[in-house]
C-alpha atoms as a PDB file:
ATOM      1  CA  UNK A   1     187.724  -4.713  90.769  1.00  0.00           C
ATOM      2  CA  UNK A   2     185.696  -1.654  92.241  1.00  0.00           C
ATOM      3  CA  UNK A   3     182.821   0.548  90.528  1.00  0.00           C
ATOM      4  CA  UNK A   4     184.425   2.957  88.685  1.00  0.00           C
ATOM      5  CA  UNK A   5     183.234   6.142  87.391  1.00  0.00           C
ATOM      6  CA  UNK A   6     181.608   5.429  83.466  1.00  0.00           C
ATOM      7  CA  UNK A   7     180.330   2.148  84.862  1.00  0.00           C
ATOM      8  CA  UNK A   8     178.533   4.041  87.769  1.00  0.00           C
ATOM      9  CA  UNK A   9     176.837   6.301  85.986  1.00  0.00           C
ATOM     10  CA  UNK A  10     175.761   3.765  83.316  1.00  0.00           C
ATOM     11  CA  UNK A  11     173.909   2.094  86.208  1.00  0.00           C
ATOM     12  CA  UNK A  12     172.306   5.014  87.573  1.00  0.00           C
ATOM     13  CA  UNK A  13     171.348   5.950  84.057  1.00  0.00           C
ATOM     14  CA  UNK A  14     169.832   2.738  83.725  1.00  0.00           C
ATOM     15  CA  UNK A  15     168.206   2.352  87.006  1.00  0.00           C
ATOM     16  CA  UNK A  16     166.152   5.962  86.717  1.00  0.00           C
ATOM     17  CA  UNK A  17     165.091   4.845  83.331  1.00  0.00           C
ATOM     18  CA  UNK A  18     163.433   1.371  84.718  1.00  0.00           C
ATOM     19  CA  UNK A  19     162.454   3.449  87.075  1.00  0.00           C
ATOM     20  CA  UNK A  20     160.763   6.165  85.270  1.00  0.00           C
ATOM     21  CA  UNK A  21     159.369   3.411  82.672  1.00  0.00           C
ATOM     22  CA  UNK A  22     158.113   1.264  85.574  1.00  0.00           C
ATOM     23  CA  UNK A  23     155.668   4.389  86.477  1.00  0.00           C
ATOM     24  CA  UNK A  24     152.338   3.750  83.985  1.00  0.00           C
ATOM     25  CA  UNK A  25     150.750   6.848  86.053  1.00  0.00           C
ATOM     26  CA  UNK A  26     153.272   9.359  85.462  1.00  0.00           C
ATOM     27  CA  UNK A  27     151.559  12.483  84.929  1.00  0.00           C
ATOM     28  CA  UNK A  28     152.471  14.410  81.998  1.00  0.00           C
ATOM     29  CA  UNK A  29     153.779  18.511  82.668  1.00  0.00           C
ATOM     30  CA  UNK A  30     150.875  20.626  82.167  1.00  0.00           C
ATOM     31  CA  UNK A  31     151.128  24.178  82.278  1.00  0.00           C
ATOM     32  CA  UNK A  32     149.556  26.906  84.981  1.00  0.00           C
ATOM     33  CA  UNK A  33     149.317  30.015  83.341  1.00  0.00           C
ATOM     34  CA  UNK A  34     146.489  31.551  83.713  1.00  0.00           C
ATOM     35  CA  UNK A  35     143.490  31.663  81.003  1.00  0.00           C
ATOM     36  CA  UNK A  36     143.902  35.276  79.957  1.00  0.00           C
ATOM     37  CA  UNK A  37     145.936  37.155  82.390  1.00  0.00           C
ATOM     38  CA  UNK A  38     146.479  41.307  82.547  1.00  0.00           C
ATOM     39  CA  UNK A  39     149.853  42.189  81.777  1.00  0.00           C
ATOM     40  CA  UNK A  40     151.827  45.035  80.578  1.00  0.00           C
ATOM     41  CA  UNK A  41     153.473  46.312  77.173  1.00  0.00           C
ATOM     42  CA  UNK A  42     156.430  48.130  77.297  1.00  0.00           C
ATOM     43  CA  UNK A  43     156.995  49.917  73.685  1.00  0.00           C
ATOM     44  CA  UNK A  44     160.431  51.037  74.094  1.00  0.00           C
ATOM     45  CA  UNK A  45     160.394  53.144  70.954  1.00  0.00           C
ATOM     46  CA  UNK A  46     158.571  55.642  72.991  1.00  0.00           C
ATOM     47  CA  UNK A  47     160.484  55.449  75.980  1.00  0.00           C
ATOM     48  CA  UNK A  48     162.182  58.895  76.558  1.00  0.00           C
ATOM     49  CA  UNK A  49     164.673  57.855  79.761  1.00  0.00           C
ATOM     50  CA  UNK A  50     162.963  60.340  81.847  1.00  0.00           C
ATOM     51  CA  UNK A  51     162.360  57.316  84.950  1.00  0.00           C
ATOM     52  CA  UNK A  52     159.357  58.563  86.530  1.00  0.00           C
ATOM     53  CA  UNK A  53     158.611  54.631  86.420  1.00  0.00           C
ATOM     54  CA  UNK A  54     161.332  54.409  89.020  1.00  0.00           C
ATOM     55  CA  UNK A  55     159.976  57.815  91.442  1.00  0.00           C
ATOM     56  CA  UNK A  56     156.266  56.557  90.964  1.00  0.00           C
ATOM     57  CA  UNK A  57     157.308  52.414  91.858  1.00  0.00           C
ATOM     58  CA  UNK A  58     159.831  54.029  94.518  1.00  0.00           C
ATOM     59  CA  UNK A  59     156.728  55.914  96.384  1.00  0.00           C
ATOM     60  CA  UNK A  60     153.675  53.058  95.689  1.00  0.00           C
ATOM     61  CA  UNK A  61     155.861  50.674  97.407  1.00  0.00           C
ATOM     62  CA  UNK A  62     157.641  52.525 100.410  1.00  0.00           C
ATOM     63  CA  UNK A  63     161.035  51.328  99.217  1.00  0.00           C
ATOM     64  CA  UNK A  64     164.127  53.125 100.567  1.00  0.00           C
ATOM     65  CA  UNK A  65     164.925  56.604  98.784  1.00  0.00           C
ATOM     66  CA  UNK A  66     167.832  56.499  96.383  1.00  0.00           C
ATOM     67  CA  UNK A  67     171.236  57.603  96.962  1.00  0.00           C
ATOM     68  CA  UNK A  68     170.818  59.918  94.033  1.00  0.00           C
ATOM     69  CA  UNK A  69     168.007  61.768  92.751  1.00  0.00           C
ATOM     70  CA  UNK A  70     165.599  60.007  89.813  1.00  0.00           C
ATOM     71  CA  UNK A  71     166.535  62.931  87.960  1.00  0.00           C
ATOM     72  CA  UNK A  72     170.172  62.763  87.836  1.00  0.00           C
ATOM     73  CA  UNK A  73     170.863  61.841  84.556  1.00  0.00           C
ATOM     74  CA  UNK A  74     174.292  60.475  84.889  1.00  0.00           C
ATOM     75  CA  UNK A  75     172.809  57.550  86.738  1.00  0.00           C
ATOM     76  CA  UNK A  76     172.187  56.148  83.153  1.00  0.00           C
ATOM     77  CA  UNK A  77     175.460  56.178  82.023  1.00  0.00           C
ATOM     78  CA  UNK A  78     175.800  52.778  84.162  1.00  0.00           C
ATOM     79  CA  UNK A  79     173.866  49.290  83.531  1.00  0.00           C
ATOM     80  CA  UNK A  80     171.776  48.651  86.286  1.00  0.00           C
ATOM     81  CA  UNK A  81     169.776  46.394  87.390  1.00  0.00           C
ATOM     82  CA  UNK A  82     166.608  45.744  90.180  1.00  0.00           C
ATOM     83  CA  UNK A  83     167.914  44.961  93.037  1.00  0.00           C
ATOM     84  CA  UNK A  84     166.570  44.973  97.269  1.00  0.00           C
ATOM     85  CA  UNK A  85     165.790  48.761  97.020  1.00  0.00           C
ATOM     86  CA  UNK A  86     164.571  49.177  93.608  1.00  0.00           C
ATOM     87  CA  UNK A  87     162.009  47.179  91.831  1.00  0.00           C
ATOM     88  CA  UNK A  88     162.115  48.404  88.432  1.00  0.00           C
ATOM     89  CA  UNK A  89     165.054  50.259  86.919  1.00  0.00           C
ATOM     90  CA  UNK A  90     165.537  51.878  83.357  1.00  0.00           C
ATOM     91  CA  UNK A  91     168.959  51.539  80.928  1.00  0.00           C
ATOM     92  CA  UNK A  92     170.215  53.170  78.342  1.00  0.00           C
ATOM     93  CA  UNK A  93     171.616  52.160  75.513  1.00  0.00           C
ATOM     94  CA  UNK A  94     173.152  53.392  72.383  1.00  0.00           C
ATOM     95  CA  UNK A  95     173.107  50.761  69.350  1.00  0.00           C
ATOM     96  CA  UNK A  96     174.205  52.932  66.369  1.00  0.00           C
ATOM     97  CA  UNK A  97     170.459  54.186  65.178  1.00  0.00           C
ATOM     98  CA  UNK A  98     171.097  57.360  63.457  1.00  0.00           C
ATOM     99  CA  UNK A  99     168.286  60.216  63.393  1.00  0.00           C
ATOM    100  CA  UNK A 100     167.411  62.689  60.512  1.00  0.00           C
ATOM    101  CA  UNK A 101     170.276  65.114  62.026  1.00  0.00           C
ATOM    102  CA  UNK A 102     172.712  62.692  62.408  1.00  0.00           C
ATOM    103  CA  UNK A 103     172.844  61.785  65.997  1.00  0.00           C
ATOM    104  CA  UNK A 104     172.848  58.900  67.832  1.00  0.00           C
ATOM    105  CA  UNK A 105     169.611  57.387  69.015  1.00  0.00           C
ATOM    106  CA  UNK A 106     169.541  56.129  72.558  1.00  0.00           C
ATOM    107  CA  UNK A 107     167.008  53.605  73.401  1.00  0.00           C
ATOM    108  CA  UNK A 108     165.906  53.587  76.735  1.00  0.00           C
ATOM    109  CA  UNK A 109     164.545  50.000  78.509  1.00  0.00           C
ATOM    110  CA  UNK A 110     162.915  49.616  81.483  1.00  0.00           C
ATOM    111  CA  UNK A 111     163.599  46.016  83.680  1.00  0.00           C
ATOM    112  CA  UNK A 112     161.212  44.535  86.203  1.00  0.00           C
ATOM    113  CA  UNK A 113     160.388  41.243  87.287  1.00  0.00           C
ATOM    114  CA  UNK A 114     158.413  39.972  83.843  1.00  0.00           C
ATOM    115  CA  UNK A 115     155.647  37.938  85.429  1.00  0.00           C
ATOM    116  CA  UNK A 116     156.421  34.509  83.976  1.00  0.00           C
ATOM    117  CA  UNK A 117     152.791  32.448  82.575  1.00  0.00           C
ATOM    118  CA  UNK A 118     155.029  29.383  84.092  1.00  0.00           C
ATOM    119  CA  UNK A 119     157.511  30.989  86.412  1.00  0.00           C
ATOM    120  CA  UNK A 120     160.965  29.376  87.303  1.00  0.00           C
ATOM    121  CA  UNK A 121     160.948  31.310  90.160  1.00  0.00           C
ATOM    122  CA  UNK A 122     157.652  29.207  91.937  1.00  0.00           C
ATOM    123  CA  UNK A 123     158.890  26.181  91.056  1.00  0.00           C
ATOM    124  CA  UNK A 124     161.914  26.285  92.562  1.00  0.00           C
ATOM    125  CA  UNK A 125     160.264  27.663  95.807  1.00  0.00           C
ATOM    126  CA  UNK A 126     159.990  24.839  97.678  1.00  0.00           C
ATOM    127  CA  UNK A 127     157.484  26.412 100.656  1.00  0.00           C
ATOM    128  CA  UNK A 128     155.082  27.937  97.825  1.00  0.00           C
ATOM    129  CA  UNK A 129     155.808  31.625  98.611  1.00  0.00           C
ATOM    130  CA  UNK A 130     155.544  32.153  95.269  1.00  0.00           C
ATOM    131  CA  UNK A 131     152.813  31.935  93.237  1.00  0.00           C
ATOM    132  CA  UNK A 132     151.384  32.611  89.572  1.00  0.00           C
ATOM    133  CA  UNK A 133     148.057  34.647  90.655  1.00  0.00           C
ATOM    134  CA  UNK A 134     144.422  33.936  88.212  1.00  0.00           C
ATOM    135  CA  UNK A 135     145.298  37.773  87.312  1.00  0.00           C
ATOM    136  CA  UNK A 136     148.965  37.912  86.258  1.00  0.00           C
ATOM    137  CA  UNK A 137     150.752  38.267  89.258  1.00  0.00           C
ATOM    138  CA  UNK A 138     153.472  36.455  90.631  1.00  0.00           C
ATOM    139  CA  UNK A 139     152.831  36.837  94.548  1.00  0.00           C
ATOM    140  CA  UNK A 140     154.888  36.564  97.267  1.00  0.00           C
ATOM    141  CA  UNK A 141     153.884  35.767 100.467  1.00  0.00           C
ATOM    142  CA  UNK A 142     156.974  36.733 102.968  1.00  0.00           C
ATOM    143  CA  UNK A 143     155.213  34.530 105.547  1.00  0.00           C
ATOM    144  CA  UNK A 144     156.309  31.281 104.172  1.00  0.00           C
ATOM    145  CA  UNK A 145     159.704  32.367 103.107  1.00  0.00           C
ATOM    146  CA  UNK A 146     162.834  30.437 104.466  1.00  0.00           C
ATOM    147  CA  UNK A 147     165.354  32.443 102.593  1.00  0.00           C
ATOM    148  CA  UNK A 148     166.183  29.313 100.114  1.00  0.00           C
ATOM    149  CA  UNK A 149     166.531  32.053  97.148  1.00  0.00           C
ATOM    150  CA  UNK A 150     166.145  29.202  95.103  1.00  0.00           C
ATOM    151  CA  UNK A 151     164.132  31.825  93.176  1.00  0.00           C
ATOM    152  CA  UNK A 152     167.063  33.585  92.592  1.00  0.00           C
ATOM    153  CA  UNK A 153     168.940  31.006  90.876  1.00  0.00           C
ATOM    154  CA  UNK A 154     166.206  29.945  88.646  1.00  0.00           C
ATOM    155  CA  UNK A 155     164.791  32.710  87.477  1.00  0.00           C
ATOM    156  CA  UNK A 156     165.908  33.279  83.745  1.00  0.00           C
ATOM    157  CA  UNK A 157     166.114  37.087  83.769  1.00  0.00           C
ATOM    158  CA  UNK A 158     167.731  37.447  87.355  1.00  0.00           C
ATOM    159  CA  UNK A 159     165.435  39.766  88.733  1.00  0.00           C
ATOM    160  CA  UNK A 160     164.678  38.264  92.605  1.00  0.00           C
ATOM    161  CA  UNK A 161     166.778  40.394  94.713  1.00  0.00           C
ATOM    162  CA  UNK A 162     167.390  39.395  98.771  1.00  0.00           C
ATOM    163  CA  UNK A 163     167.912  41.560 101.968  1.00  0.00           C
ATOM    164  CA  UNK A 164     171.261  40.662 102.841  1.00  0.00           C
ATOM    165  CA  UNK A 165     171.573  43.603 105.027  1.00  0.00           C
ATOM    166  CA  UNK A 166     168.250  42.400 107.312  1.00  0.00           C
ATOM    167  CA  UNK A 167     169.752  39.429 108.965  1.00  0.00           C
ATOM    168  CA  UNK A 168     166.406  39.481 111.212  1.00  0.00           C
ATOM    169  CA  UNK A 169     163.819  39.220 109.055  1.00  0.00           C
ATOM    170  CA  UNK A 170     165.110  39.482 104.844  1.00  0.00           C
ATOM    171  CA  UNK A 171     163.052  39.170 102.500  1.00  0.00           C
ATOM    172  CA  UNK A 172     163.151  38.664  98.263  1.00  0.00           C
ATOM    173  CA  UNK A 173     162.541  41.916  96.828  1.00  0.00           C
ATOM    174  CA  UNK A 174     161.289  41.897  93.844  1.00  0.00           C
ATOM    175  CA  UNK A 175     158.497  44.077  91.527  1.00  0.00           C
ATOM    176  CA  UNK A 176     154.674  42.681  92.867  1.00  0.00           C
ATOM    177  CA  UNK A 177     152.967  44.426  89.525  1.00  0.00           C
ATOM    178  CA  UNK A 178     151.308  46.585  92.180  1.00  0.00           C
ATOM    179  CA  UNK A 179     148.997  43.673  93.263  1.00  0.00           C
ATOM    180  CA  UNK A 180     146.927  45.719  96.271  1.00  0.00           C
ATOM    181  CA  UNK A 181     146.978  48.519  93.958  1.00  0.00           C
ATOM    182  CA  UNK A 182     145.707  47.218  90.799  1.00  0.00           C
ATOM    183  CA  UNK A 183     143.326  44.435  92.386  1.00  0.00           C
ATOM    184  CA  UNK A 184     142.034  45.942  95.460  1.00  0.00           C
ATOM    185  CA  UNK A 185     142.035  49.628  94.925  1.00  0.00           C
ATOM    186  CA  UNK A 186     141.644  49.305  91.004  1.00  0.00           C
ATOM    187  CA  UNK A 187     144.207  51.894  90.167  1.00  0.00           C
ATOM    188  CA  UNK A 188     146.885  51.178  87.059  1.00  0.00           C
ATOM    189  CA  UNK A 189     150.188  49.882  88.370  1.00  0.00           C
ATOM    190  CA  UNK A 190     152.327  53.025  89.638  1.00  0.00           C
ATOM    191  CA  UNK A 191     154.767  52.879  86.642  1.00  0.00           C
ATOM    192  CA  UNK A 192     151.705  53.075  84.073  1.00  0.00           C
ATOM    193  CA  UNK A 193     149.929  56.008  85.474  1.00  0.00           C
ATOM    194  CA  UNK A 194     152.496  58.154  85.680  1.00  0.00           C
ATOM    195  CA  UNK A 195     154.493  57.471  82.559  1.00  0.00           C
ATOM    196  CA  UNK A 196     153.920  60.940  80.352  1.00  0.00           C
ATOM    197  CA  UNK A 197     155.035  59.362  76.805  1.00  0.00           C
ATOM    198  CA  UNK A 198     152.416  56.155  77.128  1.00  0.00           C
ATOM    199  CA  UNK A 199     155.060  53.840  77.093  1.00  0.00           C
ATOM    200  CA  UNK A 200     153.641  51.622  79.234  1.00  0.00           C
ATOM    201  CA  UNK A 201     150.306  50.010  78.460  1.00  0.00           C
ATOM    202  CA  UNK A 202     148.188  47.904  80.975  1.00  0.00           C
ATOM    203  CA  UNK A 203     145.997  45.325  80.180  1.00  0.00           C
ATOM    204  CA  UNK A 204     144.411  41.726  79.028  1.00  0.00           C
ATOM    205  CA  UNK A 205     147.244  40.078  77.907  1.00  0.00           C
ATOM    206  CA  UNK A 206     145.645  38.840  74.474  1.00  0.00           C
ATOM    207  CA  UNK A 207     144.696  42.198  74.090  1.00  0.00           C
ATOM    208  CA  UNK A 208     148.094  43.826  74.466  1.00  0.00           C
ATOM    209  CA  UNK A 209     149.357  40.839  71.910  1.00  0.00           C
ATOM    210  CA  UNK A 210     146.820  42.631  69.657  1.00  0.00           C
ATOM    211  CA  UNK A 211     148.069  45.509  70.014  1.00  0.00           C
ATOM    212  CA  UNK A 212     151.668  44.987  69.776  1.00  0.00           C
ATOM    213  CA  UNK A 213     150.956  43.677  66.222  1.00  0.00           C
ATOM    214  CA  UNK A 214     148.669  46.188  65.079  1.00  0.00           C
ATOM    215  CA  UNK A 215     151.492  48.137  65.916  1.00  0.00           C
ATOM    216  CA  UNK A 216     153.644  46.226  63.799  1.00  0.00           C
ATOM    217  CA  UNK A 217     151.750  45.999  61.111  1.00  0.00           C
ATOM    218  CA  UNK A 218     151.051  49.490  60.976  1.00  0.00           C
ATOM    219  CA  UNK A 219     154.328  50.977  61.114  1.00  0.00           C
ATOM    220  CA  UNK A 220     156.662  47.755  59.955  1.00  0.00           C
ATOM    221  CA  UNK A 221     159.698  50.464  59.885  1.00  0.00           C
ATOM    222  CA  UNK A 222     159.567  51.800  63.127  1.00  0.00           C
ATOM    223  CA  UNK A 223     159.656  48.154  65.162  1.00  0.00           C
ATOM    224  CA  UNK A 224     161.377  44.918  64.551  1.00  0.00           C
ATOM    225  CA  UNK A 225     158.850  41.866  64.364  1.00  0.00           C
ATOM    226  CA  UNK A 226     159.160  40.628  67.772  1.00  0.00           C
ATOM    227  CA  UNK A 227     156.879  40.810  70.572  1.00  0.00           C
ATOM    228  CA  UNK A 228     159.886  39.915  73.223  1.00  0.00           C
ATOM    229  CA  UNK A 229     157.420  38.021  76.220  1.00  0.00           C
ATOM    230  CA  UNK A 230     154.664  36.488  74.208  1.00  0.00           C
ATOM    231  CA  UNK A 231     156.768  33.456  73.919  1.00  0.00           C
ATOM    232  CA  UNK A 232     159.889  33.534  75.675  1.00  0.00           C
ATOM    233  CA  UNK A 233     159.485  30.438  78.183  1.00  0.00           C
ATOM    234  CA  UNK A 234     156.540  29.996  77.772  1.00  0.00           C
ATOM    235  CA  UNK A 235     155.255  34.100  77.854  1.00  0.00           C
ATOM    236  CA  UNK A 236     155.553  36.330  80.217  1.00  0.00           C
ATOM    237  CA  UNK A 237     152.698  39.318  81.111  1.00  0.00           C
ATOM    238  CA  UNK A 238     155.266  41.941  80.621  1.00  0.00           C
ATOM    239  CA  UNK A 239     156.374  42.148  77.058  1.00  0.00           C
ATOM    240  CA  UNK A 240     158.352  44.850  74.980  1.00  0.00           C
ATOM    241  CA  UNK A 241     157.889  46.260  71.326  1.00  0.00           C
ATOM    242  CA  UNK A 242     161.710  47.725  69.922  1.00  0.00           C
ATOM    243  CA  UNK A 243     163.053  49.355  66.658  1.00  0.00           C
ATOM    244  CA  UNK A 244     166.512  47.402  67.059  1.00  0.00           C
ATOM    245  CA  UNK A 245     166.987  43.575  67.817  1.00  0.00           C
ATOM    246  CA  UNK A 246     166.531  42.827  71.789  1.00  0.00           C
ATOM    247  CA  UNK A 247     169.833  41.311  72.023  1.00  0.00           C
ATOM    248  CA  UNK A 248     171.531  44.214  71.554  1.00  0.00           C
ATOM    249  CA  UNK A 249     169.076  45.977  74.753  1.00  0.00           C
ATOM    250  CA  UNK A 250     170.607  43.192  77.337  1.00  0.00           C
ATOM    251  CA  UNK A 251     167.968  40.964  76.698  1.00  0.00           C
ATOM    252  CA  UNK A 252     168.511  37.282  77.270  1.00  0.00           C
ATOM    253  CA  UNK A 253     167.369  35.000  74.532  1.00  0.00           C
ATOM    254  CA  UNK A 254     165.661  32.635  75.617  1.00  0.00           C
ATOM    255  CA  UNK A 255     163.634  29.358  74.327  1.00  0.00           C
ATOM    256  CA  UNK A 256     159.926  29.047  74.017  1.00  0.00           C
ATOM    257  CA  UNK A 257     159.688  26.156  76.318  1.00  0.00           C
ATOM    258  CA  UNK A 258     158.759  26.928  79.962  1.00  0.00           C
ATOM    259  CA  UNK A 259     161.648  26.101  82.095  1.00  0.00           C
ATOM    260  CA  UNK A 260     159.604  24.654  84.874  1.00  0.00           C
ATOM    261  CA  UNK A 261     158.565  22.163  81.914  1.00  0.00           C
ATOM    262  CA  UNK A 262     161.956  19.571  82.059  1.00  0.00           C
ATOM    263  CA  UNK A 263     162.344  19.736  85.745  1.00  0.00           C
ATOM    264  CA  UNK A 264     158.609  18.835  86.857  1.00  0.00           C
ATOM    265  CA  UNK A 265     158.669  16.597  84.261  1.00  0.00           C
ATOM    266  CA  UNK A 266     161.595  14.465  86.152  1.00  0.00           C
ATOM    267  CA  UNK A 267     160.142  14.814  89.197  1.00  0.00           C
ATOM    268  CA  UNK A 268     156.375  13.428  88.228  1.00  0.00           C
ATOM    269  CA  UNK A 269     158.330  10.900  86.315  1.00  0.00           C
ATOM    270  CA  UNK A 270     160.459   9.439  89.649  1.00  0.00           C
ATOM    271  CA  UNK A 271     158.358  10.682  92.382  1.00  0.00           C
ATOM    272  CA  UNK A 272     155.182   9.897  90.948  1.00  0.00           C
ATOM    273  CA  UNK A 273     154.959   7.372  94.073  1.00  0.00           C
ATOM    274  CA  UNK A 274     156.367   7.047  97.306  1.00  0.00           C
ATOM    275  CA  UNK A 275     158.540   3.573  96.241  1.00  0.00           C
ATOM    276  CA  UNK A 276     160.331   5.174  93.069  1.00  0.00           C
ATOM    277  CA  UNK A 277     162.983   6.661  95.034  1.00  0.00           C
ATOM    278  CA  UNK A 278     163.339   3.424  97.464  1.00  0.00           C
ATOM    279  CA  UNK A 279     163.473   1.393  94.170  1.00  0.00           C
ATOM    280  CA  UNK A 280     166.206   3.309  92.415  1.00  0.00           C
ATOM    281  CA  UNK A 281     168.446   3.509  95.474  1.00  0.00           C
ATOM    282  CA  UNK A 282     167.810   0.258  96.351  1.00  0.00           C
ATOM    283  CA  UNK A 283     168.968  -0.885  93.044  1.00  0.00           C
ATOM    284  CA  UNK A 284     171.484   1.606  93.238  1.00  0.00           C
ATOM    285  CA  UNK A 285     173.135   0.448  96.345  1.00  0.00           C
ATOM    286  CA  UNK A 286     172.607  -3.451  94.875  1.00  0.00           C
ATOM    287  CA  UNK A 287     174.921  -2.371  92.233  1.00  0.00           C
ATOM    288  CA  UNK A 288     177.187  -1.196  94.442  1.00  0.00           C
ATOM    289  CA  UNK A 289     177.357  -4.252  97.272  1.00  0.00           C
ATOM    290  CA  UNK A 290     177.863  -6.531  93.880  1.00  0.00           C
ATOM    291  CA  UNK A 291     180.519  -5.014  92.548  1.00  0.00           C
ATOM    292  CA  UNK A 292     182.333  -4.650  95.920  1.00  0.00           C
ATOM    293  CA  UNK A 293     181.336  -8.503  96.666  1.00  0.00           C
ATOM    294  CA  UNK A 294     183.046  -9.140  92.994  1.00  0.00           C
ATOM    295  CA  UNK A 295     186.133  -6.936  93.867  1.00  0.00           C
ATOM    296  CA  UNK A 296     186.867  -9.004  97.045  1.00  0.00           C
ATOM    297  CA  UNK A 297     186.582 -12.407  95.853  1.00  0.00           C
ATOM    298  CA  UNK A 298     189.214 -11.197  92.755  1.00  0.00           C
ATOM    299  CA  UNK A 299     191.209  -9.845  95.628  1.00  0.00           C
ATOM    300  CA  UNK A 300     191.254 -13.180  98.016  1.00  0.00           C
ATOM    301  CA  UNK A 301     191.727 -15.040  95.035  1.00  0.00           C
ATOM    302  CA  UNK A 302     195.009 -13.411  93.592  1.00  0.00           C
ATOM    303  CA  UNK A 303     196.250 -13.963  97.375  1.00  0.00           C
ATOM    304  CA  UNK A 304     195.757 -17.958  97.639  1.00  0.00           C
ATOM    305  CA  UNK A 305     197.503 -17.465  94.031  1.00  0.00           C
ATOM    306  CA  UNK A 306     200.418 -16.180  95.468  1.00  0.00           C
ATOM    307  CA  UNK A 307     200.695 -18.552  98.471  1.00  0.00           C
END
């Protein structure tokens, strides 16, 4: 009788839990986010669409001019979203918010890679050329890129873009919160200095928290109570103030918990030592020579049966 598929699994079920329970020193997840990071608030009530966000990230970071100007308007009548030539893009949408004269409302929202307190995106790397920075930053360092884009797939608000079109030397492409910029020149990111309506505020992340719910507090009609970023997996140094529910913006809704939480979790819990994975396949593959030994001695016996 061979191994079949319920039974296997049962087994390897029960062989990573004696595993896992065998490991006393299994350390538990403990998160990397920095103390009290800078970050950015986006208040997307005062957003006008204009996209000098885009012009001003466009020209910090020598990307590739657009194929149509940053003020064509009609570019906003499509969702977009970052991608190898742009870092940050802006949306528009159109919910049903009615004005005083009885016109729509559009509300504009701007996307860039949100900075993740725990990013998916640096766990998954696997060379560390990603990495959550003391000031906010998630860094990458195109020297220790392999082109995985293991980043891509776990980042939870698919922002990590990739140069297909380089097949000599691609890279992820993906906003860098204008790291040189902000933390060696000491200018505001390129977005935040040029934005004319103050959308955009840079800063200590606890203090933009504070401010977002002064904000709140002091004009409960104007925004919903929801600071999207302060908690989603785990926070995030870019986070948005809106007057209509995020879901209805594109936003993903997410769960407090830091994704990186379950899967390092697993990993200190098998890997903890060097034997855990020669113990559980080990015990694997005795489960599997046993029941193979059992299916041929049911098999030799039916034969002499016959004879």
């Amino acid at each position: 009788m061979g191994l079949n598929r319920r039974a296997f699994f049962k087994y390897v079920t029960a062989a990573g839990a004696a595993v896992a329970g065998s490991d006393r020193s299994a350390h538990a997840w403990q998160s990397r986010a920095p103390a009290d990071a800078y970050g950015c608030l986006v208040d997307l009530t005062r957003c006008i669409g204009c996209r000098k966000c885009e012009e001003a990230c466009n020209r910090v970071n020598a990307l590739p001019p657009p194929d149509r100007s940053f003020e064509d308007p009609t570019l906003l009548d499509k969702k977009r979203r970052p991608d190898e030539r742009a870092y940050t893009v802006v949306n528009r949408y159109v919910t049903g918010e009615i004005d005083a004269r009885d016109q729509l409302v559009p509300t504009f929202v701007k996307l860039q890679c949100m900075h993740c307190q725990d990013p998916a995106c640096a766990s998954a790397c696997i060379v560390g050329a990603l990495t959550k920075k003391e000031n906010g930053t998630v860094h990458y360092d195109v020297t220790k890129c392999i082109g995985c884009r293991y980043c891509m797939v776990a980042c939870p608000f698919e922002i990590p873009a990739y140069e297909y079109h380089d097949p000599i030397t691609p890279r992820v492409m993906k906003c860098t919160f204008c790291h040189e910029r902000v933390y060696v020149e000491n200018k505001l990111p390129g977005c935040v200095e040029i934005c004319p309506v103050e959308a955009l505020t840079f800063g200590r992340r606890s203090g933009l928290i504070k401010v977002a719910r002064q904000r709140i507090k002091t004009n409960p009609g104007r925004y919903i109570d929801h600071i999207y970023g302060e908690k989603e997996v785990g926070g995030s140094s870019w986070m948005y103030l809106s007057g209509v529910p995020f879901e209805k913006l594109g936003f993903n809704t997410l769960p407090e918990t830091p994704i990186p939480r379950l899967a390092e979790t697993i990993q200190h819990s098998l890997f903890s030592y060097l034997w855990s994975p020669v113990v559980l396949f080990g015990m694997l593959g005795g489960v599997m020579w046993a029941s193979k030994d059992k299916g041929d001695r049911t098999g030799t016996g039916k034969e002499g049966g016959d004879r």
